[in-house]
Protein backbone atom coordinates (compact mmCIF):
# COMPACT_ATOMS: atom_id res chain seq x y z
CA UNK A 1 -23.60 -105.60 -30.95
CA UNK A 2 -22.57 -103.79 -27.76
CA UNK A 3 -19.57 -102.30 -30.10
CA UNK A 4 -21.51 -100.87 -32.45
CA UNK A 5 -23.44 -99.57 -29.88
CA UNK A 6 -21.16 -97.41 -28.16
CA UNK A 7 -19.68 -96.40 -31.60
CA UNK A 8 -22.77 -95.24 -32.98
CA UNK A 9 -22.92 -93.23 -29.52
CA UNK A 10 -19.69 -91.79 -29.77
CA UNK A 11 -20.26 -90.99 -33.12
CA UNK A 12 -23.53 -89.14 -32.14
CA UNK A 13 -21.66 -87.21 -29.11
CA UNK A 14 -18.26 -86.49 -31.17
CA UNK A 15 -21.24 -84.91 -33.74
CA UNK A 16 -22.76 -82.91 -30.97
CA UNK A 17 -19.46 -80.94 -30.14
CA UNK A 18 -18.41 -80.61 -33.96
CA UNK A 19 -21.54 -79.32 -34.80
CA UNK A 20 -21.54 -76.70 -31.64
CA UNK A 21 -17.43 -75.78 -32.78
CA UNK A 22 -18.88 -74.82 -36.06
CA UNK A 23 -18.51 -71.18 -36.07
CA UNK A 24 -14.59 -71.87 -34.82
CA UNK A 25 -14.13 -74.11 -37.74
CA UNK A 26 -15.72 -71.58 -40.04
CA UNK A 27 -14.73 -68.39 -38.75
CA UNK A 28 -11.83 -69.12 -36.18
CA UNK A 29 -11.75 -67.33 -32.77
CA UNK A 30 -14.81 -65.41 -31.79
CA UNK A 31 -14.30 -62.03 -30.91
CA UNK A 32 -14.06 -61.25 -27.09
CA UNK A 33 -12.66 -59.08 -24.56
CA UNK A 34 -9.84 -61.27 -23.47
CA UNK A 35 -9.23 -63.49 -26.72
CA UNK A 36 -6.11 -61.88 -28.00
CA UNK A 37 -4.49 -61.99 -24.46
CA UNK A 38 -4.97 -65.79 -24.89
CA UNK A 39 -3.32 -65.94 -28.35
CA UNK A 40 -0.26 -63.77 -26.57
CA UNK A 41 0.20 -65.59 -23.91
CA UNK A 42 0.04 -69.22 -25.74
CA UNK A 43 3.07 -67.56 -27.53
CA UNK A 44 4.62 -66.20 -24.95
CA UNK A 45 4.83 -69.45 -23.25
CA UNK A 46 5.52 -71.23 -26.72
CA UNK A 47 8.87 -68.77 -26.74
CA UNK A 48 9.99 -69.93 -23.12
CA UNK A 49 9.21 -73.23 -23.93
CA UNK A 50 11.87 -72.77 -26.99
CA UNK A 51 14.18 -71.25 -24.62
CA UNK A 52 14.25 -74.36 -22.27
CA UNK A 53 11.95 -72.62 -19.67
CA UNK A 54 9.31 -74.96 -18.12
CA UNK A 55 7.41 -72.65 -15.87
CA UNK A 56 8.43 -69.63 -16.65
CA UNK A 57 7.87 -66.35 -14.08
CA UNK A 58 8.70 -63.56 -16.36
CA UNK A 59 7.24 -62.78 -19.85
CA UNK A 60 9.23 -60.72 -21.40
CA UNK A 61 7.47 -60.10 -24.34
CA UNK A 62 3.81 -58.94 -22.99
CA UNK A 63 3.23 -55.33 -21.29
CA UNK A 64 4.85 -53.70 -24.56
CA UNK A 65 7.54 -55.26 -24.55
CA UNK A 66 8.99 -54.56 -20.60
CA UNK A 67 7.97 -57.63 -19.75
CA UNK A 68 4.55 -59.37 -17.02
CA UNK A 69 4.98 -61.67 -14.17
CA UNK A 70 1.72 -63.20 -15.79
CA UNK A 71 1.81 -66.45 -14.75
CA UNK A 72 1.92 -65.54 -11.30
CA UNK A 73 -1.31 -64.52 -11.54
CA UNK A 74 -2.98 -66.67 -14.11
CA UNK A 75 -2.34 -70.39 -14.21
CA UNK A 76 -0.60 -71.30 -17.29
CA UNK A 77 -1.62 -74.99 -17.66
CA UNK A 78 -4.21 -74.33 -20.49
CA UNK A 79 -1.77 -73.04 -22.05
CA UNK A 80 0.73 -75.57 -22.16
CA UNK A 81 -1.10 -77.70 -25.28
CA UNK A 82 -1.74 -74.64 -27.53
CA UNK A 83 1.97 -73.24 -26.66
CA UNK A 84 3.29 -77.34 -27.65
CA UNK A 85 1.65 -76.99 -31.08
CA UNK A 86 3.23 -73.50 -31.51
CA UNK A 87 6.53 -75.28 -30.78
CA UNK A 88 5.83 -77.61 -33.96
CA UNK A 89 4.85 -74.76 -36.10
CA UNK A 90 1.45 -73.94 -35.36
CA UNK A 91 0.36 -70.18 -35.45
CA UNK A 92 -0.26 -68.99 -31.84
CA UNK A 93 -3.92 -68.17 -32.85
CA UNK A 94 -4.76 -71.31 -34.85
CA UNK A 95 -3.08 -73.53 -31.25
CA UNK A 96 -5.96 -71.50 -29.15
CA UNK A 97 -8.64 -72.08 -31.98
CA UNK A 98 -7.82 -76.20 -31.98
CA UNK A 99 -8.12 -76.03 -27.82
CA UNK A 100 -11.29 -74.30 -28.11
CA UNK A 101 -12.58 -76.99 -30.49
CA UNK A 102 -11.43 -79.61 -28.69
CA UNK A 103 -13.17 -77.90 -25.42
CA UNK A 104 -16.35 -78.15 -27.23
CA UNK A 105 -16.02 -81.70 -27.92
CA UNK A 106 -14.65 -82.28 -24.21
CA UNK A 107 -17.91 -80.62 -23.34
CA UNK A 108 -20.23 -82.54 -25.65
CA UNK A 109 -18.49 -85.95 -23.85
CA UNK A 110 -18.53 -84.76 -20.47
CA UNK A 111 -21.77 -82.86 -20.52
CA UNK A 112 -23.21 -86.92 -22.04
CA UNK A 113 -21.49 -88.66 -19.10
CA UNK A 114 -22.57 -86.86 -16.50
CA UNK A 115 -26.29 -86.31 -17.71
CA UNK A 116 -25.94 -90.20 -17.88
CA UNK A 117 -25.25 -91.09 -14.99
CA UNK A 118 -27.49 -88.72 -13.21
CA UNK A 119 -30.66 -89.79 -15.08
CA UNK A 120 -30.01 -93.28 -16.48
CA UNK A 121 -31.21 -92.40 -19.51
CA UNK A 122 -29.73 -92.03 -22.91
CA UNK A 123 -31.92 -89.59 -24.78
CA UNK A 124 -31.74 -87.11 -21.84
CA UNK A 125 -27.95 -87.10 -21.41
CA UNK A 126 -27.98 -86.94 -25.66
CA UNK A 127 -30.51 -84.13 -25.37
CA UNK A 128 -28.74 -82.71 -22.45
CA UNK A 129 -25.45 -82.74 -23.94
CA UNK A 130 -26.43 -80.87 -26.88
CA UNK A 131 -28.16 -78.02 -24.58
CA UNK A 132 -25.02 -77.65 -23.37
CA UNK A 133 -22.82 -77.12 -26.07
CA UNK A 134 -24.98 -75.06 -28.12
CA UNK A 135 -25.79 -73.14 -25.04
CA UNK A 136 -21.98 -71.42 -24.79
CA UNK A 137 -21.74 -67.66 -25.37
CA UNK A 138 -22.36 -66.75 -28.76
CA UNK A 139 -19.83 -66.56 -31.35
CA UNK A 140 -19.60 -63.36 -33.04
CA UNK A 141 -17.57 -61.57 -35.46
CA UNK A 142 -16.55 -58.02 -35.40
């Protein structure tokens, strides 16, 4: 019984973050001020990755072409699982659209666990889960 339990409650949390990913699913990347500098550096760091480069310093490919010490500035480790599915033949844009997915279902579980622990109470953390999720920036399309 205690099984069925918790799968019926994962169920119900995994539902909360594919319901709030719904406009990624449908539509792909929302429109923002920094989400094509995402998609270029996943691929950027998907090409040094190809090239045997672990952490690399210098992309050559970004600043039209002369090349940004970008990840000295900006830590590259969210980009390491979008840049790994570019490596295996995923477009750099659809890698960045799967993370953000999977960060709304990350935040559906998290959001749950925390709210549960703080209150004790399951239909708060489920109602407080889905508060958060669906209260992300908005997704819109230009």
């Amino acid at each position: 019984m205690r099984i069925v339990s918790a799968l019926l409650r994962g169920t119900a949390i995994l539902g909360i973050g594919i319901l709030a990913a719904q406009p990624l699913i449908i539509h792909g990347l929302p429109v923002g001020h920094d989400t094509y500098y995402h998609v270029q550096r996943t691929a950027s760091l998907a090409r040094a990755l190809e090239q045997g480069i672990l952490y690399p310093r210098w992309s050559a490919d970004l600043a039209y072409g002369f090349g940004y010490p970008v990840f000295h500035y900006y830590a590259p480790l969210s980009y390491y699982a979008p840049a790994l599915l570019t490596t295996l033949g995923v477009s750099a844009v659809q890698a960045v659209t799967l993370l953000a997915i999977a960060a709304s279902l990350l935040q559906a579980l998290g959001a749950w666990l925390w709210l549960r622990s703080l209150f004790e109470d399951e239909v708060a953390a489920f109602g407080g889960s889905t508060a958060a999720c669906y209260s992300k920036h908005g997704y819109t399309r230009v």
